[in-house]
Protein backbone atom coordinates (compact mmCIF):
# COMPACT_ATOMS: atom_id res chain seq x y z
CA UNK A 1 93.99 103.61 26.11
CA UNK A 2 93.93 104.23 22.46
CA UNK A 3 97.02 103.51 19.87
CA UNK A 4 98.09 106.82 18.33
CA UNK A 5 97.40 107.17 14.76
CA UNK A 6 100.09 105.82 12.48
CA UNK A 7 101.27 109.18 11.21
CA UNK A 8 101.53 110.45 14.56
CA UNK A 9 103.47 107.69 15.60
CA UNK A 10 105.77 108.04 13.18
CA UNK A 11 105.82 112.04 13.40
CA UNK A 12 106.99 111.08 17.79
CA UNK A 13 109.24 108.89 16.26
CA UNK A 14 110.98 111.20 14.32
CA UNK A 15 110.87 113.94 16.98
CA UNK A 16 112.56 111.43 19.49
CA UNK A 17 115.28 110.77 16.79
CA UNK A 18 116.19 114.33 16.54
CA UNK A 19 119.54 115.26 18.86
CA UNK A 20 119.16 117.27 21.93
CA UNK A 21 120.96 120.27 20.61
CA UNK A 22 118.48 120.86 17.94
CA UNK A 23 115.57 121.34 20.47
CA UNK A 24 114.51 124.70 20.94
CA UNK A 25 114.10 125.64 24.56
CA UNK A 26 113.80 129.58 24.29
CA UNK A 27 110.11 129.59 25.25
CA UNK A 28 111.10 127.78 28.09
CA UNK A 29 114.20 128.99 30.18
CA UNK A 30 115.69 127.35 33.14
CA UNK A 31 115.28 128.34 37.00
CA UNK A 32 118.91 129.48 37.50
CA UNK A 33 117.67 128.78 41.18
CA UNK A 34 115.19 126.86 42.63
CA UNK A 35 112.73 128.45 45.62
CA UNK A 36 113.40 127.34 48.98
CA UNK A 37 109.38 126.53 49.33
CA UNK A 38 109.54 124.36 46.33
CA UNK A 39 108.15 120.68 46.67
CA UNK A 40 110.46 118.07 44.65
CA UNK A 41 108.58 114.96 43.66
CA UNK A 42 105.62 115.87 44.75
CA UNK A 43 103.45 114.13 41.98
CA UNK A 44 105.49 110.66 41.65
CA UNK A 45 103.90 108.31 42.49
CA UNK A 46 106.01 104.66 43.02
CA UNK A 47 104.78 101.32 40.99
CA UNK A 48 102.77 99.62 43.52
CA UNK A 49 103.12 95.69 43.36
CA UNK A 50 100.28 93.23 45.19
CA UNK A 51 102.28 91.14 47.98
CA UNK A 52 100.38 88.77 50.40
CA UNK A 53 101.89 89.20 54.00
CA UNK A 54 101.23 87.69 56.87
CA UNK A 55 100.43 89.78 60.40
CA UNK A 56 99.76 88.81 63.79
CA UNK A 57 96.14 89.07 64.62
CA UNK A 58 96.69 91.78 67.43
CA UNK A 59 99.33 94.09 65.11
CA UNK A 60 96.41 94.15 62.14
CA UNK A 61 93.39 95.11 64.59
CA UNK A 62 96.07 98.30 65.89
CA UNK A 63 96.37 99.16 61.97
CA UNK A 64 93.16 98.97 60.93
CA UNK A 65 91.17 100.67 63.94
CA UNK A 66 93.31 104.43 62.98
CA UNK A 67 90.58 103.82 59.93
CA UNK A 68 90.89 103.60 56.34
CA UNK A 69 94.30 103.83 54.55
CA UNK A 70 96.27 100.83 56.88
CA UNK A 71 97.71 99.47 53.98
CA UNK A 72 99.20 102.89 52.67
CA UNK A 73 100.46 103.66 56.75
CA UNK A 74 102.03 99.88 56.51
CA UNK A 75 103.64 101.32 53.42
CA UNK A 76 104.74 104.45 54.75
CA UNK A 77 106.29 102.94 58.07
CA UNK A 78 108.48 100.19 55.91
CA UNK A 79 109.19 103.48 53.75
CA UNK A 80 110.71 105.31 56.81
CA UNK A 81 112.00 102.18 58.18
CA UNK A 82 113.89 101.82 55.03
CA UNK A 83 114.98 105.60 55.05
CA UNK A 84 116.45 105.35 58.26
CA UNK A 85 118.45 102.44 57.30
CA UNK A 86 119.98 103.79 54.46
CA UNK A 87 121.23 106.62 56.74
CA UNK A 88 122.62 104.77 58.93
CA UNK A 89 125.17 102.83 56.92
């Protein structure tokens, strides 16, 4: 990734100094509601940090033999698993 040019650093700089009630948002108004079919979050994506982990033999085979992706389903069951946790307290 490239470093911005000085000038424009300093122009971002500037901008980011400025106070919120001098920004002009008339070009872009706010949804006074928001549709029911709307997906929230659907482009973040979490920081994703290396761990080593340790499996049973048997438990890794059943991941990997659904095909590629067992890492990301091992992800997405501790996700739920998590989920339902929270709920429950």
């Amino acid at each position: 990734m490239s470093k911005q040019p000085a000038e424009k650093r300093k122009q971002l700089q500037k901008l980011a100094a400025r106070p919120d009630e001098e920004i002009d948002l008339s070009d872009n108004p706010e949804i006074p509601n928001i549709p029911s079919d709307a997906v929230i979050g659907k482009f973040y994506r979490p920081k994703k940090t290396a761990v080593t982990i340790r499996l049973d033999a048997d438990l890794l085979a059943w991941l990997k033999a659904s095909g590629e992706g067992y890492q990301t389903r091992i992800n997405s069951y501790l996700r739920q698993l998590m989920q339902q946790s929270r709920c429950v307290r």
